[in-house]
N, C-alpha and C. Protein backbone atom coordinates (compact mmCIF):
# COMPACT_ATOMS: atom_id res chain seq x y z
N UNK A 1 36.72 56.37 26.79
CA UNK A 1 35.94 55.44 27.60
C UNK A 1 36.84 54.78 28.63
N UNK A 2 35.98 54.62 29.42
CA UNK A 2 36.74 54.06 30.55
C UNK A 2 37.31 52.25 30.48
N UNK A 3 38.36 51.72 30.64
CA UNK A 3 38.70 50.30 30.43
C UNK A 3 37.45 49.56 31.44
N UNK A 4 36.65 49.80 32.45
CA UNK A 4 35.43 49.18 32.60
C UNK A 4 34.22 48.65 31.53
N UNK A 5 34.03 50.42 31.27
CA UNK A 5 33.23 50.81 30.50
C UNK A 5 32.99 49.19 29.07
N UNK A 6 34.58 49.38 28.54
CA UNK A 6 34.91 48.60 27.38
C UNK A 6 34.73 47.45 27.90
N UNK A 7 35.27 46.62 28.85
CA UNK A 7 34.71 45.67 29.61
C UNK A 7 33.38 44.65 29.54
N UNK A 8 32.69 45.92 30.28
CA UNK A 8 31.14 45.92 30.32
C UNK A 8 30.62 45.31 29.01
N UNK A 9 31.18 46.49 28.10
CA UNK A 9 30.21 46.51 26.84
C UNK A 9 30.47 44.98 25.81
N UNK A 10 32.08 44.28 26.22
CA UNK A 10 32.71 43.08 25.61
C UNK A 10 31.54 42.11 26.25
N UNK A 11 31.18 41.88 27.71
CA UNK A 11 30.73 40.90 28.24
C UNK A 11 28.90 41.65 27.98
N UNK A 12 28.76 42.04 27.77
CA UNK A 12 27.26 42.62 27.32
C UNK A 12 27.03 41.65 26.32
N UNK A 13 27.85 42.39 25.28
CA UNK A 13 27.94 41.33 23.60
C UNK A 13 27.87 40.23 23.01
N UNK A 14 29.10 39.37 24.16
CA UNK A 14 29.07 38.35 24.56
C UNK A 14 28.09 37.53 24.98
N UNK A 15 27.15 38.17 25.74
CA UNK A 15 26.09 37.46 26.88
C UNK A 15 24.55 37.73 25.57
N UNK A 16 25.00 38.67 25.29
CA UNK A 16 23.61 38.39 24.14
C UNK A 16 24.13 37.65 22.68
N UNK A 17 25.39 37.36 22.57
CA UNK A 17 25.86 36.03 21.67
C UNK A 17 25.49 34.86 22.15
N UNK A 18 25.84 34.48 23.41
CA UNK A 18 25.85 33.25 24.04
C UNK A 18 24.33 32.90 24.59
N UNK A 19 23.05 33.89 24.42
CA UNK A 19 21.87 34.42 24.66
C UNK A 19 21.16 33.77 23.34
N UNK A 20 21.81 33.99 22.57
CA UNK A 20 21.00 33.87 20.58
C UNK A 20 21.73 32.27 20.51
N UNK A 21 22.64 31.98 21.21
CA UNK A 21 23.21 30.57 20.34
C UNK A 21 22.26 29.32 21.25
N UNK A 22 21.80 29.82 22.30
CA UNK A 22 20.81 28.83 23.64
C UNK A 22 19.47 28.91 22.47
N UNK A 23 19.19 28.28 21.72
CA UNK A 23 17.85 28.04 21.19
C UNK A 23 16.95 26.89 20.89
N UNK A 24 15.53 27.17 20.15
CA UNK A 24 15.21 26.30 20.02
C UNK A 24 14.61 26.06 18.78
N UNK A 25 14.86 25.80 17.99
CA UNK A 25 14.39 26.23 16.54
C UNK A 25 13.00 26.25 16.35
N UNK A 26 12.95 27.04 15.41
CA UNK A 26 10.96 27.75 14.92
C UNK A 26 11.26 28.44 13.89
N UNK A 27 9.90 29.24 13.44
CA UNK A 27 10.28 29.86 12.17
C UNK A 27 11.19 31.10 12.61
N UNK A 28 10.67 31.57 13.66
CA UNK A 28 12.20 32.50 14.36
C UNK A 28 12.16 32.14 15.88
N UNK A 29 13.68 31.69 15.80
CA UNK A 29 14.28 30.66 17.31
C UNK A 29 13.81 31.31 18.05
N UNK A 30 13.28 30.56 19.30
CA UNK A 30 13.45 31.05 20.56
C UNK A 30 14.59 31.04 21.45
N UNK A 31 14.94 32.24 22.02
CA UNK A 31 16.24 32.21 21.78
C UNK A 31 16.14 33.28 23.35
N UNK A 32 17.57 33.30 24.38
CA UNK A 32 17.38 34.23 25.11
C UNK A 32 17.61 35.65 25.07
N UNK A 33 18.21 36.19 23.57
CA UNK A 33 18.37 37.31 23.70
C UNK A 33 17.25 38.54 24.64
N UNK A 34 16.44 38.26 24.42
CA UNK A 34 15.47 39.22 24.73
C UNK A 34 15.82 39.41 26.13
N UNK A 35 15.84 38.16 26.91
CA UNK A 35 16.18 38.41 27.97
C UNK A 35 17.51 39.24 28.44
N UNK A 36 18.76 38.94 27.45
CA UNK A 36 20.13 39.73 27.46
C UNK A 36 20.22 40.81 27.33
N UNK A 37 19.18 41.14 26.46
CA UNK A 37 18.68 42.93 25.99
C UNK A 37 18.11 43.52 27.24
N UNK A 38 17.16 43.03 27.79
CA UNK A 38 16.57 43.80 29.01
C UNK A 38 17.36 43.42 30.34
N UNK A 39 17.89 42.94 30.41
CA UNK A 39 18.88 42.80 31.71
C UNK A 39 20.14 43.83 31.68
N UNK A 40 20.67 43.39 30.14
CA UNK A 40 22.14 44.77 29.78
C UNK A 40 21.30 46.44 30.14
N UNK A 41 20.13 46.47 29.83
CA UNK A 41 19.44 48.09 29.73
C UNK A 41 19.29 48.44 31.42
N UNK A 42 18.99 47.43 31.83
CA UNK A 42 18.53 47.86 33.90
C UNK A 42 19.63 47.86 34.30
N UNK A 43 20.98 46.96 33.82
CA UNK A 43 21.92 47.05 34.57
C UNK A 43 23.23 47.98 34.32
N UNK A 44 23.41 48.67 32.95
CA UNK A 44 24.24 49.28 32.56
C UNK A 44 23.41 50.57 32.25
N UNK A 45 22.05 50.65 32.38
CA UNK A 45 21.18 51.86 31.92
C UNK A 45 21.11 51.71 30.39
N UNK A 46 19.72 52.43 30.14
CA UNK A 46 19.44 52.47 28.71
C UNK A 46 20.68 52.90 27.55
N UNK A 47 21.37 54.28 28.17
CA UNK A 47 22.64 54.59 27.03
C UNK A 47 23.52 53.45 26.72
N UNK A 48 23.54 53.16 27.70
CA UNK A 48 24.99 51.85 27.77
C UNK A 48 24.21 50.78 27.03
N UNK A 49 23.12 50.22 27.00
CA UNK A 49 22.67 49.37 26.93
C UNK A 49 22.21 49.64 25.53
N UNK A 50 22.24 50.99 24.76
CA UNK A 50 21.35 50.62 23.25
C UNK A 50 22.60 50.70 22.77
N UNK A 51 23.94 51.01 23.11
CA UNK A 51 25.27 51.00 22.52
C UNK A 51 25.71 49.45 22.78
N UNK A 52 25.57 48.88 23.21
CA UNK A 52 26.03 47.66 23.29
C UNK A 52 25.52 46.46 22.60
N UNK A 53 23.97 46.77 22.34
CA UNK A 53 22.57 46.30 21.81
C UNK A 53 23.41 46.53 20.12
N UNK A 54 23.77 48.15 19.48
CA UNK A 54 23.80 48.55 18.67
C UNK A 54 24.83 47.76 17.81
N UNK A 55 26.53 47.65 18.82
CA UNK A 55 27.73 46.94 18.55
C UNK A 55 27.18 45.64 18.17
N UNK A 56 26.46 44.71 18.98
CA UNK A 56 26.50 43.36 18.68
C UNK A 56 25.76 42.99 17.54
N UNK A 57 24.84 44.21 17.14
CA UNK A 57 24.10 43.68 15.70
C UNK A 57 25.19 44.23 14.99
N UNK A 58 25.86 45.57 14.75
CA UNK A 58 27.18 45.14 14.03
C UNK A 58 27.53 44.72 13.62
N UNK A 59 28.27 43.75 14.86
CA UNK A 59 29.53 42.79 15.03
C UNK A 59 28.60 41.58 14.41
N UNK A 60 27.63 41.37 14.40
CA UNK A 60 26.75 40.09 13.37
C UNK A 60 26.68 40.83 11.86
N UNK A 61 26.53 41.82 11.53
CA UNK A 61 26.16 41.86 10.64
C UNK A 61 27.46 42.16 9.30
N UNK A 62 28.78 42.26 10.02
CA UNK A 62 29.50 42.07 9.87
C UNK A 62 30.43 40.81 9.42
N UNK A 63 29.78 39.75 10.10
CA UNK A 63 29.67 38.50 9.65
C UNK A 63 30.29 37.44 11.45
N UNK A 64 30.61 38.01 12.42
CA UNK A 64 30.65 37.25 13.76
C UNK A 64 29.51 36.36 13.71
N UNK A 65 29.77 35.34 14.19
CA UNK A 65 28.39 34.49 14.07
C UNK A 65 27.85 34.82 15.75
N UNK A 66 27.00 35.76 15.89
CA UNK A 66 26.63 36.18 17.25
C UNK A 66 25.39 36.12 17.19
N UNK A 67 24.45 35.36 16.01
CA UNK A 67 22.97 35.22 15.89
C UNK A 67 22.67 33.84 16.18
N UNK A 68 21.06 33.54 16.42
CA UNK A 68 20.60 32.25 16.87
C UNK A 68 21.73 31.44 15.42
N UNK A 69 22.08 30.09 16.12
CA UNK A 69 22.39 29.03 14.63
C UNK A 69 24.13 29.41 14.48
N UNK A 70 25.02 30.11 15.52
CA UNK A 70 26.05 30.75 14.88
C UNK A 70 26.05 30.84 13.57
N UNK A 71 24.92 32.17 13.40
CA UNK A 71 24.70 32.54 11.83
C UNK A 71 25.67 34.69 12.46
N UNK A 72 25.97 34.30 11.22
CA UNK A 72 26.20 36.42 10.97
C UNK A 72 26.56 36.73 9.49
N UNK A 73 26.94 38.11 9.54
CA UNK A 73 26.42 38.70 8.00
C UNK A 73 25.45 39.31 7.68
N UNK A 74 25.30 40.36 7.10
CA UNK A 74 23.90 41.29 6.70
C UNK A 74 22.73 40.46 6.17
N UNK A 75 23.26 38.95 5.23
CA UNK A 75 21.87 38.39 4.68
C UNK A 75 21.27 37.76 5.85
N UNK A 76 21.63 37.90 7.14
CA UNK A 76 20.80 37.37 8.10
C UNK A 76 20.04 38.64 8.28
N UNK A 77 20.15 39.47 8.84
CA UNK A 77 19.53 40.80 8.87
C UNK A 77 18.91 40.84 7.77
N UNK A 78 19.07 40.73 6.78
CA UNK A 78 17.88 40.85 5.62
C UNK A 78 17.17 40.09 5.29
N UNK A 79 17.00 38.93 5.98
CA UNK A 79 16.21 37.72 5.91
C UNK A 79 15.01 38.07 6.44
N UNK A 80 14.13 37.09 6.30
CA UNK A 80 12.24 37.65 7.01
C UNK A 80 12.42 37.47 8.52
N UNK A 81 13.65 37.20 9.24
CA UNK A 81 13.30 37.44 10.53
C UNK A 81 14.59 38.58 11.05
N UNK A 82 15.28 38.78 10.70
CA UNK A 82 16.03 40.11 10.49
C UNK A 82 15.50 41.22 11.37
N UNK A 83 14.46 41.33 11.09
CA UNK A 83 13.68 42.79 11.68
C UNK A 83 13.72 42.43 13.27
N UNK A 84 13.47 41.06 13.29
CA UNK A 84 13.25 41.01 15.46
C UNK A 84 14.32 41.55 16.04
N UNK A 85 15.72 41.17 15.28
CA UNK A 85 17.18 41.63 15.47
C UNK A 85 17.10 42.98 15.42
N UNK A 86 16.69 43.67 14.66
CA UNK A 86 16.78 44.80 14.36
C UNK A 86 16.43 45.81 15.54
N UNK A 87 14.87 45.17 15.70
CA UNK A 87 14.01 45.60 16.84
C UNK A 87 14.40 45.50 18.15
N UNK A 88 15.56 44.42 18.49
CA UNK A 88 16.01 44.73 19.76
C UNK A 88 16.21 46.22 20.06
N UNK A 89 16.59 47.08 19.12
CA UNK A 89 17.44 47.88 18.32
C UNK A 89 16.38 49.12 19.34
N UNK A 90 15.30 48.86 18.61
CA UNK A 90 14.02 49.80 19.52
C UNK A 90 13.41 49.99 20.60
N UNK A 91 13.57 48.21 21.34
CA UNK A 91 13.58 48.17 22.56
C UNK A 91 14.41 49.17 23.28
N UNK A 92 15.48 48.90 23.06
CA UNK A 92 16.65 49.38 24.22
C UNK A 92 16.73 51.13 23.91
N UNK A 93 16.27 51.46 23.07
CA UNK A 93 16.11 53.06 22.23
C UNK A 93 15.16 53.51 23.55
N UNK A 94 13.94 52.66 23.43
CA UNK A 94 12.67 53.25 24.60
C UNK A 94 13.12 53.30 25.65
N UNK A 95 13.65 52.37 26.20
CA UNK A 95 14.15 51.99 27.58
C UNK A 95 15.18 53.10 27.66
N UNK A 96 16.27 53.73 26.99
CA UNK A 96 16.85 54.93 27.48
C UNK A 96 16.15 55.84 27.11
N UNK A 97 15.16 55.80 26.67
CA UNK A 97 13.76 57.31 26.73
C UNK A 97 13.19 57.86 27.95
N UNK A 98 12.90 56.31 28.18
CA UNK A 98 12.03 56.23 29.69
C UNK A 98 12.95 55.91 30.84
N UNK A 99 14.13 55.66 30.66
CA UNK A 99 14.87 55.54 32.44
C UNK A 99 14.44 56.40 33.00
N UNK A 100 14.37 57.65 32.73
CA UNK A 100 14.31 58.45 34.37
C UNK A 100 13.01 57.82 35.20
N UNK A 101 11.87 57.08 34.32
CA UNK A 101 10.94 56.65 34.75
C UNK A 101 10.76 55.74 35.39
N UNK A 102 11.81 54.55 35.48
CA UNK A 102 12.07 53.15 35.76
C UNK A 102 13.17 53.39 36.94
N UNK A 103 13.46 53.24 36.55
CA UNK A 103 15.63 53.61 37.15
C UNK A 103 14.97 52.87 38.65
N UNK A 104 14.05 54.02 39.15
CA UNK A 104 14.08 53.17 40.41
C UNK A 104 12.95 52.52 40.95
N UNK A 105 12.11 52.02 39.92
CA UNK A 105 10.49 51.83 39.74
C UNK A 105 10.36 49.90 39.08
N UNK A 106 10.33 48.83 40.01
CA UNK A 106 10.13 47.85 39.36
C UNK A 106 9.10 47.71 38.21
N UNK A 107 8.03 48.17 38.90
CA UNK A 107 6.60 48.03 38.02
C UNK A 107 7.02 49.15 36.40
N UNK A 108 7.15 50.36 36.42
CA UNK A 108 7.20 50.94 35.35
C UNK A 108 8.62 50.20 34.31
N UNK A 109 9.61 49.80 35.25
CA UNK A 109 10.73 48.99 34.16
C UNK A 109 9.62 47.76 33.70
N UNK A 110 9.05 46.86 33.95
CA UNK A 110 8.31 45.78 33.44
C UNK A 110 7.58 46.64 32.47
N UNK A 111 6.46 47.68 32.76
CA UNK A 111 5.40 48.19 31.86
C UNK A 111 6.51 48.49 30.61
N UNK A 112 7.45 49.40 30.74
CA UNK A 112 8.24 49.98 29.66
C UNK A 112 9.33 48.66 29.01
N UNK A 113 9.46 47.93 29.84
CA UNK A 113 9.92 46.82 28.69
C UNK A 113 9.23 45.78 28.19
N UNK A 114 7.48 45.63 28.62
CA UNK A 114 6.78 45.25 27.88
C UNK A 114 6.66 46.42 26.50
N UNK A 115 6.13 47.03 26.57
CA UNK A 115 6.22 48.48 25.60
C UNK A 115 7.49 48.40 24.53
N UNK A 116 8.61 48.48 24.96
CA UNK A 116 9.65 47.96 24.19
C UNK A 116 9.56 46.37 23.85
N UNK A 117 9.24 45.94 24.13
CA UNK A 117 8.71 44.34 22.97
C UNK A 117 7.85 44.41 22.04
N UNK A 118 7.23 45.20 22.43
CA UNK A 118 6.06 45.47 21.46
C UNK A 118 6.27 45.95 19.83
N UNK A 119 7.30 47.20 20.55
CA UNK A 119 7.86 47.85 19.70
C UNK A 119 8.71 46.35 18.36
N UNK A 120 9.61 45.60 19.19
CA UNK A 120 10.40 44.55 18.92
C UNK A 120 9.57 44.35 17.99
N UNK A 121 8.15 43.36 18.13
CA UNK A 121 7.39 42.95 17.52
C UNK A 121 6.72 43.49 16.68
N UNK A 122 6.29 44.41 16.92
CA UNK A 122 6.29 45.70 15.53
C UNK A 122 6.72 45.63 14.34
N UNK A 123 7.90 45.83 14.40
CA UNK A 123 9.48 46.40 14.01
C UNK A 123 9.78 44.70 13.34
N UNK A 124 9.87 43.99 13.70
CA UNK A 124 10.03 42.37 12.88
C UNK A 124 9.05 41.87 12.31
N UNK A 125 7.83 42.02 12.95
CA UNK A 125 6.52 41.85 12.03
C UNK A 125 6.56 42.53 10.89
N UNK A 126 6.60 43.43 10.77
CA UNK A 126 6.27 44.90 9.78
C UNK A 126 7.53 44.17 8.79
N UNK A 127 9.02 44.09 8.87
CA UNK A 127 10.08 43.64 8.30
C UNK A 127 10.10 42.14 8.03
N UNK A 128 9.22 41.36 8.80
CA UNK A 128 8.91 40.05 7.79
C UNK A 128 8.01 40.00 6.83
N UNK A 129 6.69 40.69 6.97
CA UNK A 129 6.04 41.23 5.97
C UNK A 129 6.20 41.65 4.85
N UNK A 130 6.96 42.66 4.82
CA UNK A 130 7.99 43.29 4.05
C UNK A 130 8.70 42.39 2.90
N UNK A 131 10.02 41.70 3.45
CA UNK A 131 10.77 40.76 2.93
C UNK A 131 10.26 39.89 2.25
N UNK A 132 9.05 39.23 2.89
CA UNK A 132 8.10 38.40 2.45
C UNK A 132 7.28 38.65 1.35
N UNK A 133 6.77 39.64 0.97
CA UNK A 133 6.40 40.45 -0.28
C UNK A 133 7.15 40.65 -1.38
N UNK A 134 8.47 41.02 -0.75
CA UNK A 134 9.10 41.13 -2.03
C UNK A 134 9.78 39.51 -2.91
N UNK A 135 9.64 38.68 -1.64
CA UNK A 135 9.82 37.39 -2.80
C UNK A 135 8.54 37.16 -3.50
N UNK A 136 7.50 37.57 -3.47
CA UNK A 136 6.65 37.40 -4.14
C UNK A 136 5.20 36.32 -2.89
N UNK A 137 5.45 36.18 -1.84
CA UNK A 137 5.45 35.13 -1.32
C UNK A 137 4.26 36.20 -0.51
N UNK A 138 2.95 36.12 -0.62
CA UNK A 138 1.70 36.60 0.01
C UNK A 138 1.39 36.43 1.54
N UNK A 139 2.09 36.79 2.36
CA UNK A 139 1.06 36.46 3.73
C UNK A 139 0.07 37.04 4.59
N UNK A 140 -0.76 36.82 5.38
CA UNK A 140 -1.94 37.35 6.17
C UNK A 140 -0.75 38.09 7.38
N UNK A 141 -1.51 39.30 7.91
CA UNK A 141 -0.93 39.47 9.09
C UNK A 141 -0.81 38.98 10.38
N UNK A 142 -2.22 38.35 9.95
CA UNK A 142 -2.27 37.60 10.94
C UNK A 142 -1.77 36.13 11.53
N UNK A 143 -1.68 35.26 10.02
CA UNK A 143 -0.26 33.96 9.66
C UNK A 143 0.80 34.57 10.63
N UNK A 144 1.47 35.84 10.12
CA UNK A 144 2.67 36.30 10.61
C UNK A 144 2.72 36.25 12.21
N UNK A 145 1.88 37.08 12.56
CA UNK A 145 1.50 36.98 14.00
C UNK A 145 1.88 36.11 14.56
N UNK A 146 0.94 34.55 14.29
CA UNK A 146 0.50 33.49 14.63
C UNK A 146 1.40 32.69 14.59
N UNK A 147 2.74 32.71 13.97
CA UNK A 147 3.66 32.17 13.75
C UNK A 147 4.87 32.81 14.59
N UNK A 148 5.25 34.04 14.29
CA UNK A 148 6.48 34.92 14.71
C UNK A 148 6.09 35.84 16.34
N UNK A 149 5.42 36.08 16.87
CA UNK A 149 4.63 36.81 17.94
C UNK A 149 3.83 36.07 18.89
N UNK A 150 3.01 35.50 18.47
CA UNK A 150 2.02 34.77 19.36
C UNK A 150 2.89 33.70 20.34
N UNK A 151 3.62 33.21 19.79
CA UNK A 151 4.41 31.57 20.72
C UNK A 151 5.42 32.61 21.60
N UNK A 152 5.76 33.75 21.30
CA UNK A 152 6.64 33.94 21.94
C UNK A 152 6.27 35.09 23.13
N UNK A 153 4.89 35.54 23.05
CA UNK A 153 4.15 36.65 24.02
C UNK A 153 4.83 36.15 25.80
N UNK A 154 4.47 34.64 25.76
CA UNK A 154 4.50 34.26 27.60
C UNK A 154 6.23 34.41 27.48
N UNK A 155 6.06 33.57 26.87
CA UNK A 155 8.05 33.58 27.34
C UNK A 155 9.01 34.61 27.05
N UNK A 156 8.30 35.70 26.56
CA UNK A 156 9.22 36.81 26.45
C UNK A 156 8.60 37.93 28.06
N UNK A 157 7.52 37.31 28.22
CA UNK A 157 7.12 38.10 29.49
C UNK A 157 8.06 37.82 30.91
N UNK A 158 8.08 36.19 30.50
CA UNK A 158 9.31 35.99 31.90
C UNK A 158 10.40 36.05 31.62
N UNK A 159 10.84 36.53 30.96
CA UNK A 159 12.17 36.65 30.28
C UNK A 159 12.31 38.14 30.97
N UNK A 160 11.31 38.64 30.94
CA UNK A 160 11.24 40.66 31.22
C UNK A 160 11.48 40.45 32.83
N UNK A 161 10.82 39.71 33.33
CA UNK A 161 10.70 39.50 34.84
C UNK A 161 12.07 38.77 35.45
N UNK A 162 12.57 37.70 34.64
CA UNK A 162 13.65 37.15 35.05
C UNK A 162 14.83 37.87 34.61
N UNK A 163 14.74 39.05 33.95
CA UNK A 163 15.90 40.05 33.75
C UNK A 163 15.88 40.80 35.01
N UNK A 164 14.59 41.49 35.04
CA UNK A 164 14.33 42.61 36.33
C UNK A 164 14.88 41.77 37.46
N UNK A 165 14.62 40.63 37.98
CA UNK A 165 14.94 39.72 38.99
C UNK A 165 16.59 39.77 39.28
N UNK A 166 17.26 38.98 37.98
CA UNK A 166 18.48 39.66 38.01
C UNK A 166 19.44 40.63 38.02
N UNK A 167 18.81 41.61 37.29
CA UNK A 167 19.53 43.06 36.95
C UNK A 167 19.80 43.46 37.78
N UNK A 168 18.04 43.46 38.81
CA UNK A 168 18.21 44.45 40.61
C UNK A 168 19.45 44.11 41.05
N UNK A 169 19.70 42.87 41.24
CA UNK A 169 21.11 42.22 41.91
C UNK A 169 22.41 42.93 41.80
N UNK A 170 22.58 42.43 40.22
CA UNK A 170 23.53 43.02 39.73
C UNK A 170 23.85 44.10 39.81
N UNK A 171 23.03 44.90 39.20
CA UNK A 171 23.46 46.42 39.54
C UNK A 171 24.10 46.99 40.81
N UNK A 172 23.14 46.63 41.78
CA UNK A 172 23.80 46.66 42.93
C UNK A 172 24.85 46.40 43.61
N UNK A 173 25.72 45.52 43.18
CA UNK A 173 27.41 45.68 42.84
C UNK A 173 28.26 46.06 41.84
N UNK A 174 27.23 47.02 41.23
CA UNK A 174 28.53 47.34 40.01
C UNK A 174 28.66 48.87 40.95
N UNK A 175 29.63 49.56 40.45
CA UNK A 175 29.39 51.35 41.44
C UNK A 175 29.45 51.69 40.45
């Protein structure tokens, strides 16, 4: 790899650490990663971007405190909100599915990283559910929803838009 390359991928990591520690507490923080995830994918491209996505859950789960709360360690990942973390995981997977589709397409990068949230939300719903069952602890899907998904639909939408806003920029001076 190129000493850029490594660079890149340090201040990627970084920026979605310093992304998860900006929060606001809930049953799962609101927090800017989402936004760090879709800005690293437009501006370094999907490959670069689910490898860098991939390292920093890692490097948390490993025990770096690079999660909302300077929390890290696998029992955060295995906790009932674990899965949203995870799910960044799927976002940035789609988004290098679909670049050739986006790359130079504002509107289809928004559609496909709405699509990849979805996925997000999926993917952490389904894994709080989950977790949540096995303590014995009964919930509706729709509780889950209503709690973990619903508060966060608008502000993860401008989060998609205020990445795209930035990324265009950026990119455009990196070569």
């Amino acid at each position: 790899m190129k000493t850029r390359e490594i660079a890149y991928g340090g201040l990627s990591i970084a920026l979605l650490a310093i992304c998860s520690w900006i929060s606001i507490p809930f049953t799962i923080p609101f927090t800017l990663q989402t936004l760090a995830m879709f800005l690293i994918c437009l501006v370094f491209g999907g490959k670069k971007g689910t490898i860098y996505v991939f390292v920093y859950i890692i490097a948390g789960a490993i025990g770096l405190p690079v999660f909302s709360g300077f929390r890290g360690g696998i029992g955060v990942l295995m906790n009932l909100t674990g899965g949203y973390i995870l799910g960044f995981l799927w976002s940035s997977l789609f988004l290098w599915l679909t670049e050739k589709y986006w790359i130079n397409n504002s509107k289809l990068f928004i559609l496909c990283s709405v699509i990849g949230l979805c996925l997000c939300y999926s993917f952490g719903t389904y894994w709080f559910l989950n977790v949540s069952l096995q303590s014995q602890n009964i919930l509706s899907v729709r509780s889950v929803l209503s709690v973990c998904v619903f508060p966060f639909i608008i502000p993860d939408l401008i989060k998609i838009i205020l990445a795209y806003s930035i990324g265009r920029r950026l990119r455009s001076h990196l070569p």
